[in-house]
N, C-alpha and C. Protein backbone atom coordinates (compact mmCIF):
# COMPACT_ATOMS: atom_id res chain seq x y z
N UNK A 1 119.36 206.27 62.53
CA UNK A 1 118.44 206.43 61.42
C UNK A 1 117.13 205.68 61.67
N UNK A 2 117.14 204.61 61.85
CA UNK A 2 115.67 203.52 62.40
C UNK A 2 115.40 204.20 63.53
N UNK A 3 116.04 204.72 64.34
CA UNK A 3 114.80 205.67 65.64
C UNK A 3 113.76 206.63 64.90
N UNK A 4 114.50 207.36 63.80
CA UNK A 4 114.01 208.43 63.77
C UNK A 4 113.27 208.04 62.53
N UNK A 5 113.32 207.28 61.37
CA UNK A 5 112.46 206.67 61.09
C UNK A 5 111.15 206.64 61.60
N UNK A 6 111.07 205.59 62.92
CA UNK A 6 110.30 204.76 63.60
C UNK A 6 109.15 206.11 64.11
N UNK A 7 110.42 206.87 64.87
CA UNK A 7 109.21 208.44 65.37
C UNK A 7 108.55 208.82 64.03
N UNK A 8 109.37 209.09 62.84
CA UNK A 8 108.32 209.65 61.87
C UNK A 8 106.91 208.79 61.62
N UNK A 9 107.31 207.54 61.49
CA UNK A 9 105.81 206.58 61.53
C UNK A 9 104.96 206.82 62.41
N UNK A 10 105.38 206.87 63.74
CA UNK A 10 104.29 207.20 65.04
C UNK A 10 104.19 208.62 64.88
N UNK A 11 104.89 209.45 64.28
CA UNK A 11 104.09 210.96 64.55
C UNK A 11 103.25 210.90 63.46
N UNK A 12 103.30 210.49 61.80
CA UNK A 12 102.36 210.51 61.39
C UNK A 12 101.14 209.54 61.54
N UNK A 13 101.29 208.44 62.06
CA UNK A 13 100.39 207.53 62.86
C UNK A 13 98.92 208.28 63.59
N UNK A 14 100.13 209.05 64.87
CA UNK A 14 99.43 209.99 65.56
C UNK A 14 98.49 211.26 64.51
N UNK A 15 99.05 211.83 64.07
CA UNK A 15 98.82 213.04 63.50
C UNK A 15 96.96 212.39 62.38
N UNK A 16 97.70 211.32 62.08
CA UNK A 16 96.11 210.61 61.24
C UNK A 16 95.21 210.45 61.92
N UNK A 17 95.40 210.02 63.35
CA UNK A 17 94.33 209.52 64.37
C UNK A 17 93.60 211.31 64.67
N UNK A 18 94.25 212.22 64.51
CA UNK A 18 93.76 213.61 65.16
C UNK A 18 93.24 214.04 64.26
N UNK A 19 93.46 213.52 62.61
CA UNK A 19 92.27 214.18 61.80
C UNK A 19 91.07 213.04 61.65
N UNK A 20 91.36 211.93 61.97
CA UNK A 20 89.92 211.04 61.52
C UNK A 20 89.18 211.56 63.05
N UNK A 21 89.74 212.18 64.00
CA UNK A 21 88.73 212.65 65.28
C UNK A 21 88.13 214.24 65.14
N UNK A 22 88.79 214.53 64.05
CA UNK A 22 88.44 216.13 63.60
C UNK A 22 87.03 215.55 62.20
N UNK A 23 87.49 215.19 61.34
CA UNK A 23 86.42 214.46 60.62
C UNK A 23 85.35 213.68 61.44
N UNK A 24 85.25 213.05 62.30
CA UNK A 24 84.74 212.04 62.38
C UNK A 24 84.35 210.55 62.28
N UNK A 25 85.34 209.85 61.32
CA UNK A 25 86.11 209.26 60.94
C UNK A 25 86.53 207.73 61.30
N UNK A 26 86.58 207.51 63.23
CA UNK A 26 87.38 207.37 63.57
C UNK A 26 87.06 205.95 64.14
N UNK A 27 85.96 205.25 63.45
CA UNK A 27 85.68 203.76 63.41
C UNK A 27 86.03 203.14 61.92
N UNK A 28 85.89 204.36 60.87
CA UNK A 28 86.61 203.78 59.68
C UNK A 28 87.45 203.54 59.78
N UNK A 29 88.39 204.58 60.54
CA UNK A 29 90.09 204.26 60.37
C UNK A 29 90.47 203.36 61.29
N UNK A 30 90.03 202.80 62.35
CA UNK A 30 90.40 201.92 63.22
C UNK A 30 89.73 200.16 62.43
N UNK A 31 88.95 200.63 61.42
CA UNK A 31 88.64 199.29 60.56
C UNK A 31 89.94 199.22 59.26
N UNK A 32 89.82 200.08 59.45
CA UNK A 32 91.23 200.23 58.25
C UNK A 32 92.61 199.51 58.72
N UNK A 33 92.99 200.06 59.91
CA UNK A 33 93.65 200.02 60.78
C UNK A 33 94.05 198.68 60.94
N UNK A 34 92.95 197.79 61.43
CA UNK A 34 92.60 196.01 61.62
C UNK A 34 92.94 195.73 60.54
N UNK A 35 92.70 196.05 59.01
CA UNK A 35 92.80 195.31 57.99
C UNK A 35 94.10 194.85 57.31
N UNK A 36 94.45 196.38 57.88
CA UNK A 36 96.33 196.41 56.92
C UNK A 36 96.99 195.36 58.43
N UNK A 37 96.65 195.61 59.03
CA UNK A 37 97.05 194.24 60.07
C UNK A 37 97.72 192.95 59.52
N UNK A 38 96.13 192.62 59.30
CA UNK A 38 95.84 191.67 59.36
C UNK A 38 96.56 190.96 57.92
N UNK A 39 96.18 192.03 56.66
CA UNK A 39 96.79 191.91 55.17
C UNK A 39 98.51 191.55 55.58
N UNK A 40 98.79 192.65 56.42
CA UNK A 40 100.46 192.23 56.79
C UNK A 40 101.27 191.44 56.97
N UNK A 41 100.01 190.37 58.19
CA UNK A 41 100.75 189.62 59.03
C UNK A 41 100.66 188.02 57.81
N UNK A 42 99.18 188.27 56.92
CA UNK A 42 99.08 187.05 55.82
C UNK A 42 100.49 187.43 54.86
N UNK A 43 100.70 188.74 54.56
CA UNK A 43 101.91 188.69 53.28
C UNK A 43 103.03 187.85 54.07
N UNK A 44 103.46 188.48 55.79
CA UNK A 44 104.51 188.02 56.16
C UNK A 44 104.44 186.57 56.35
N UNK A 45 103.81 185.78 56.44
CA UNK A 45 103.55 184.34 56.11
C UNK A 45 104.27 184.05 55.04
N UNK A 46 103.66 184.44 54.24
CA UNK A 46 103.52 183.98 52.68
C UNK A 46 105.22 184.34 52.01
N UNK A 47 105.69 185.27 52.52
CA UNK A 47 106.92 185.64 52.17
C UNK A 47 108.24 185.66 52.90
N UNK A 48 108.01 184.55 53.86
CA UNK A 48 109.24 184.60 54.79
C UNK A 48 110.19 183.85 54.32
């Protein structure tokens, strides 16, 4: 179940990166990208 999970995340991962390159997009979403990072790695601090 967590493999296939995991592929669904990276195919839609993937599949987002091929429309912000069809839009144009594709420094927003890589700022986006950095942020939820970064937001992540502060919650996982904060909540371990």
């Amino acid at each position: 179940m967590n493999k296939t999970r995991s592929f669904l995340y990276w195919l839609a991962r993937l599949l987002g990166d091929i429309n912000a390159v069809k839009r144009g997009s594709v420094g927003q979403r890589i700022a986006r990208r950095a942020a939820g990072k970064i937001t992540g790695r502060a919650f996982r601090r904060w909540f371990k």
